[in-house]
N, C-alpha and C. Protein backbone atom coordinates (compact mmCIF):
# COMPACT_ATOMS: atom_id res chain seq x y z
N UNK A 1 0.82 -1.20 0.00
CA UNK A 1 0.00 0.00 0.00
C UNK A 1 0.87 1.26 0.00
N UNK A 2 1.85 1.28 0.74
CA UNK A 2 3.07 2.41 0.56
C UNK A 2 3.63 2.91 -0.76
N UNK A 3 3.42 1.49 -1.39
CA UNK A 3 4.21 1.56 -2.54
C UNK A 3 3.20 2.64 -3.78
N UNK A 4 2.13 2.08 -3.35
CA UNK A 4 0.56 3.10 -4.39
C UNK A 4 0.99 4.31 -4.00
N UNK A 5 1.02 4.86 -2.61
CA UNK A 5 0.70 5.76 -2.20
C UNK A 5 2.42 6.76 -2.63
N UNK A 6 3.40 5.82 -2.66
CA UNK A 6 4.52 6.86 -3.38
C UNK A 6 4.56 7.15 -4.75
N UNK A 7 3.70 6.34 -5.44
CA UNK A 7 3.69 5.98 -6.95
C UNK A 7 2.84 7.51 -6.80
N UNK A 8 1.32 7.47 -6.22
CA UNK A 8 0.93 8.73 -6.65
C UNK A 8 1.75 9.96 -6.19
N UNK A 9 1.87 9.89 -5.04
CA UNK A 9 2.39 11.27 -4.88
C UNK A 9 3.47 11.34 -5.70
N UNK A 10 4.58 10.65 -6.07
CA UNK A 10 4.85 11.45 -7.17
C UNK A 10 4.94 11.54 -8.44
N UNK A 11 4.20 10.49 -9.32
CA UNK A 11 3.53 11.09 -10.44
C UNK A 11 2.25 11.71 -10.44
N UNK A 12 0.91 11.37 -9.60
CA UNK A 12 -0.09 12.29 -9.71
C UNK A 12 -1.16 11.40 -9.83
N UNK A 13 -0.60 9.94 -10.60
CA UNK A 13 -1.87 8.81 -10.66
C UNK A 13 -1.39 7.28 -10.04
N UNK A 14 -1.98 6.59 -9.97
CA UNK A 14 -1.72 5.05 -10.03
C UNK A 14 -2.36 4.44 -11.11
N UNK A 15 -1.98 3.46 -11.82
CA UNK A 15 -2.67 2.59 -12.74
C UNK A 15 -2.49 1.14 -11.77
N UNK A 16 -3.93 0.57 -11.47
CA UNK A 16 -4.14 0.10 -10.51
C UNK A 16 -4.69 -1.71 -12.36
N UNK A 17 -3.60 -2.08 -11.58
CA UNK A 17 -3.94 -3.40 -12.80
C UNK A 17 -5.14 -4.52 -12.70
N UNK A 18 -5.92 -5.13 -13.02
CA UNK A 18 -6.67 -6.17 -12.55
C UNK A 18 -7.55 -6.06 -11.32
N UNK A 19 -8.32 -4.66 -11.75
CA UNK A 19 -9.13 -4.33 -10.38
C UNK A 19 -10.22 -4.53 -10.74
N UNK A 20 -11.06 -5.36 -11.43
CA UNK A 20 -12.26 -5.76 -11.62
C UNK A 20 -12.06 -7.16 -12.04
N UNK A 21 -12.85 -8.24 -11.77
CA UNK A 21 -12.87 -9.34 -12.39
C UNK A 21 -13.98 -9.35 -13.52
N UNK A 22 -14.04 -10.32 -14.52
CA UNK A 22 -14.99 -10.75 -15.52
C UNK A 22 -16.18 -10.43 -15.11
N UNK A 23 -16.54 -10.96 -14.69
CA UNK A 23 -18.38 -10.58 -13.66
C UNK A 23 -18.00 -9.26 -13.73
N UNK A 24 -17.67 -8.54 -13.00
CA UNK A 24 -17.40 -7.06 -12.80
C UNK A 24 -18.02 -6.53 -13.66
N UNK A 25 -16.82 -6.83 -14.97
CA UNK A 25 -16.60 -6.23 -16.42
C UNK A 25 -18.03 -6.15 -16.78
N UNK A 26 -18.42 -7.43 -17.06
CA UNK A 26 -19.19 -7.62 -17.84
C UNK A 26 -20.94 -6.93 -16.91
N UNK A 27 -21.31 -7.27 -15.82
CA UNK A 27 -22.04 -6.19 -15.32
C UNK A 27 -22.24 -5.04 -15.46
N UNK A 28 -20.81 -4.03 -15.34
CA UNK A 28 -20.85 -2.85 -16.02
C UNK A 28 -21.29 -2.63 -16.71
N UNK A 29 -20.99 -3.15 -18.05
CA UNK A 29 -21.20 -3.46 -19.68
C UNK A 29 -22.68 -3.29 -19.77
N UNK A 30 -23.15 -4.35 -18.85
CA UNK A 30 -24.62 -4.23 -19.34
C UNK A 30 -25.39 -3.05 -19.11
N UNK A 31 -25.43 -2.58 -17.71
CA UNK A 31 -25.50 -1.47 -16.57
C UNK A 31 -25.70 -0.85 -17.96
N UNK A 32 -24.06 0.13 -18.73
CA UNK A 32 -24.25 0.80 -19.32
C UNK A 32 -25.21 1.06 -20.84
N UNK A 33 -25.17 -0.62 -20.98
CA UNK A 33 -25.88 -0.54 -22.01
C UNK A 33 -27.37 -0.19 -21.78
N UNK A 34 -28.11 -0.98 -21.05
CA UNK A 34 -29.02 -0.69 -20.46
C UNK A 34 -29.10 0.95 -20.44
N UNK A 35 -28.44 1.74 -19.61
CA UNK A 35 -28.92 2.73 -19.24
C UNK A 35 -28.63 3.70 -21.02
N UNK A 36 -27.75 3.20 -21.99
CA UNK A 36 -27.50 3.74 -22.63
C UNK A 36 -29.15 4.01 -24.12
N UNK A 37 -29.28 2.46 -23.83
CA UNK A 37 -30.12 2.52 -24.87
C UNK A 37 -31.63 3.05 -24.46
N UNK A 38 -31.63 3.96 -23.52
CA UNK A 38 -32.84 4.34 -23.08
C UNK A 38 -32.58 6.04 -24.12
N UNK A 39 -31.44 6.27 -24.43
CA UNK A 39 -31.30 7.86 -25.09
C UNK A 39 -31.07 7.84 -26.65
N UNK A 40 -30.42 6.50 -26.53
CA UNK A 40 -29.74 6.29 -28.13
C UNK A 40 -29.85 4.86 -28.51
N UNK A 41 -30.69 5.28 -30.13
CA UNK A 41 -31.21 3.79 -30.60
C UNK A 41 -29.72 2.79 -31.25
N UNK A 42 -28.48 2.32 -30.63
CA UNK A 42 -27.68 1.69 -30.72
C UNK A 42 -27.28 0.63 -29.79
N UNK A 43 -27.43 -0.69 -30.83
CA UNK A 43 -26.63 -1.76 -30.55
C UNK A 43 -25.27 -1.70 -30.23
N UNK A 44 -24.99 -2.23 -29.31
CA UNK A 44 -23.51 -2.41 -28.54
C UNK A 44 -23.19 -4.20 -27.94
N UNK A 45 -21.43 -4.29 -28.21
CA UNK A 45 -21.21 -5.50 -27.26
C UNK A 45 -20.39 -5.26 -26.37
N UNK A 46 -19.93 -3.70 -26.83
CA UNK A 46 -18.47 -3.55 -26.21
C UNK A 46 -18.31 -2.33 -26.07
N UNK A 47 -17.55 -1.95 -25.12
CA UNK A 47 -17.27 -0.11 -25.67
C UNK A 47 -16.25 0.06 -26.30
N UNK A 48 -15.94 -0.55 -27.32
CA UNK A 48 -15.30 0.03 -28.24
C UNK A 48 -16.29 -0.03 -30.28
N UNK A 49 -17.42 0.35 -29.70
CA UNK A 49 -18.62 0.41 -31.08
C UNK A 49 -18.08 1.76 -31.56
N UNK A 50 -17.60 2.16 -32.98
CA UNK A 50 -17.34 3.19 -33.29
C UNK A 50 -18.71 4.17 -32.84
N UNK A 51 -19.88 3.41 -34.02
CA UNK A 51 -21.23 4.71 -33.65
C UNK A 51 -21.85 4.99 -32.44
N UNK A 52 -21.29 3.91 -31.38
CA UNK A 52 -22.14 4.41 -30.02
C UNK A 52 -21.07 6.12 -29.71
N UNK A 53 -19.62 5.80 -30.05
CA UNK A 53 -18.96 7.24 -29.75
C UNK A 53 -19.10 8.01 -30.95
N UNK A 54 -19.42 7.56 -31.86
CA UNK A 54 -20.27 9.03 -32.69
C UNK A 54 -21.64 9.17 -32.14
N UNK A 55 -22.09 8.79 -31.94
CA UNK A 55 -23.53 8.97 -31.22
C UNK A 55 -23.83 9.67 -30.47
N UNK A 56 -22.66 9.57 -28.90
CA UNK A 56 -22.52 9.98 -27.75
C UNK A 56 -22.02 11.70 -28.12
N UNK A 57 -21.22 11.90 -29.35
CA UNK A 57 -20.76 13.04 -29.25
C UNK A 57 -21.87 14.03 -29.91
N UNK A 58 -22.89 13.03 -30.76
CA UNK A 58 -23.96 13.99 -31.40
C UNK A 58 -25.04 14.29 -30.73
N UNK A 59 -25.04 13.26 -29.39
CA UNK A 59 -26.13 13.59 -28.31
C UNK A 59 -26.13 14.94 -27.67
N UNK A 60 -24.88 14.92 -27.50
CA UNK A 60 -23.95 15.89 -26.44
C UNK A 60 -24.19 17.66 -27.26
N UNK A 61 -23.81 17.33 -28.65
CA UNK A 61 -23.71 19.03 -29.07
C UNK A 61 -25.28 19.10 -29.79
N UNK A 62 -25.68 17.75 -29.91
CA UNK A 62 -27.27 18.59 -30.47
C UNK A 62 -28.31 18.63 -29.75
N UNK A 63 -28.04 17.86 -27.96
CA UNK A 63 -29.37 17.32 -27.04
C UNK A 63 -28.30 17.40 -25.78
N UNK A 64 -27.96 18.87 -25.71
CA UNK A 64 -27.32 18.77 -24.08
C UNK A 64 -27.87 18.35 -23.24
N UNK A 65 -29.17 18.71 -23.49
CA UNK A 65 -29.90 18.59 -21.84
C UNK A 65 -30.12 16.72 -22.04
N UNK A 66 -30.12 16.10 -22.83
CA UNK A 66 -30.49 14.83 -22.32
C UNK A 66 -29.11 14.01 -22.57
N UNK A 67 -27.99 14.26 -22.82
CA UNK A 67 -26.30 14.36 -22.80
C UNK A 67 -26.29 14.26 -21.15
N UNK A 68 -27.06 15.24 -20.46
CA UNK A 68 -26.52 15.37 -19.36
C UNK A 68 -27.39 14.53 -18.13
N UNK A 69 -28.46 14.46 -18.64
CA UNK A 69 -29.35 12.82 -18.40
C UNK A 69 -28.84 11.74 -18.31
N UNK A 70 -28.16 11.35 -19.34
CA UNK A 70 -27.74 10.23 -19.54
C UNK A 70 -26.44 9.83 -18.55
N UNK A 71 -25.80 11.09 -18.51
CA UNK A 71 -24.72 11.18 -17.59
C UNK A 71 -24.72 11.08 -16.18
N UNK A 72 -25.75 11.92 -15.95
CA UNK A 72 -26.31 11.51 -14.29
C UNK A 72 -26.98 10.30 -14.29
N UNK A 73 -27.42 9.56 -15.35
CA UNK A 73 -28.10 8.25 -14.78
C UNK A 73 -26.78 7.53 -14.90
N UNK A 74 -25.69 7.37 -15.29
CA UNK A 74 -24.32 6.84 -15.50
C UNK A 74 -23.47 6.62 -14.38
N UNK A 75 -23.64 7.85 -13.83
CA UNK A 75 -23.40 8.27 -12.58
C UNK A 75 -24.27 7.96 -11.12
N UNK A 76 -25.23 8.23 -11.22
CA UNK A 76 -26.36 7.40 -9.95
C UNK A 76 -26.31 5.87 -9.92
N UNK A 77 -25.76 5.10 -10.82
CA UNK A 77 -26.12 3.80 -11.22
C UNK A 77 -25.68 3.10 -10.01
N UNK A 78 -26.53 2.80 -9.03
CA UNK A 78 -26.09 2.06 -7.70
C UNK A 78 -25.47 1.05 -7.99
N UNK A 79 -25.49 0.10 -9.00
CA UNK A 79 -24.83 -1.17 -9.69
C UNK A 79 -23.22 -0.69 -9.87
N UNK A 80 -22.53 0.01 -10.38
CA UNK A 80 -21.52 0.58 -10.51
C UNK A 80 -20.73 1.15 -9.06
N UNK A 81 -21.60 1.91 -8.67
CA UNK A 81 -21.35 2.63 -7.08
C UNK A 81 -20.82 1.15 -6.26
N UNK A 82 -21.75 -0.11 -6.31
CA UNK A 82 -21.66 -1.20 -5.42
C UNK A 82 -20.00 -1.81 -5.60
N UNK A 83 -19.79 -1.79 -7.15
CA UNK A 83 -18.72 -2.01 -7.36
C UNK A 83 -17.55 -1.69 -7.03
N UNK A 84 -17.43 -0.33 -7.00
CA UNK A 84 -16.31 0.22 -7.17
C UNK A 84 -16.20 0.73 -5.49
N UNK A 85 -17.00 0.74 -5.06
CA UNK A 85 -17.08 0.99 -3.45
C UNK A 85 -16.37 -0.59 -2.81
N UNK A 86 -16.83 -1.78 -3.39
CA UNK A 86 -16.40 -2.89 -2.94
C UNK A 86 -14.69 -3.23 -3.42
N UNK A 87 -14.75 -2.80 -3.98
CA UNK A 87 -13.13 -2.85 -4.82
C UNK A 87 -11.72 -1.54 -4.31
């Protein structure tokens, strides 16, 4: 734990390796999809779908206000919170 804690202080971050398992991952995944496809009509398996990030950026400059919906439900997602609080 010393060792994290010198790593940040003096570069500024940690890259923390293998901090989610499979289950994890893949929970997330859904979480987001789920919450995603309630704003934007796109299929996803992965986050790396080119059009979900063209999508996300056309939500954003042509539908701020529901850009920022989507973001707070991203963010409230107790499923995620459980996670990363447990980890």
């Amino acid at each position: 734990m010393d060792d994290i804690k010198n790593k940040y202080k003096k570069n500024g971050y940690y890259i923390l390796k293998k901090f989610l398992n499979e289950n994890e991952k893949n929970l997330i995944l859904k979480s987001f999809k789920n919450t995603v496809q309630r704003y934007l009509n796109v299929k996803l398996n992965d986050f790396t779908n080119f059009k979900l990030h063209k999508d996300l950026l056309m939500l954003r400059k042509k539908h701020p206000e529901k850009f920022s919906d989507l973001y707070d439900d991203l963010n409230l997602n107790s499923l995620n919170k459980y996670i990363y609080i447990n980890n």
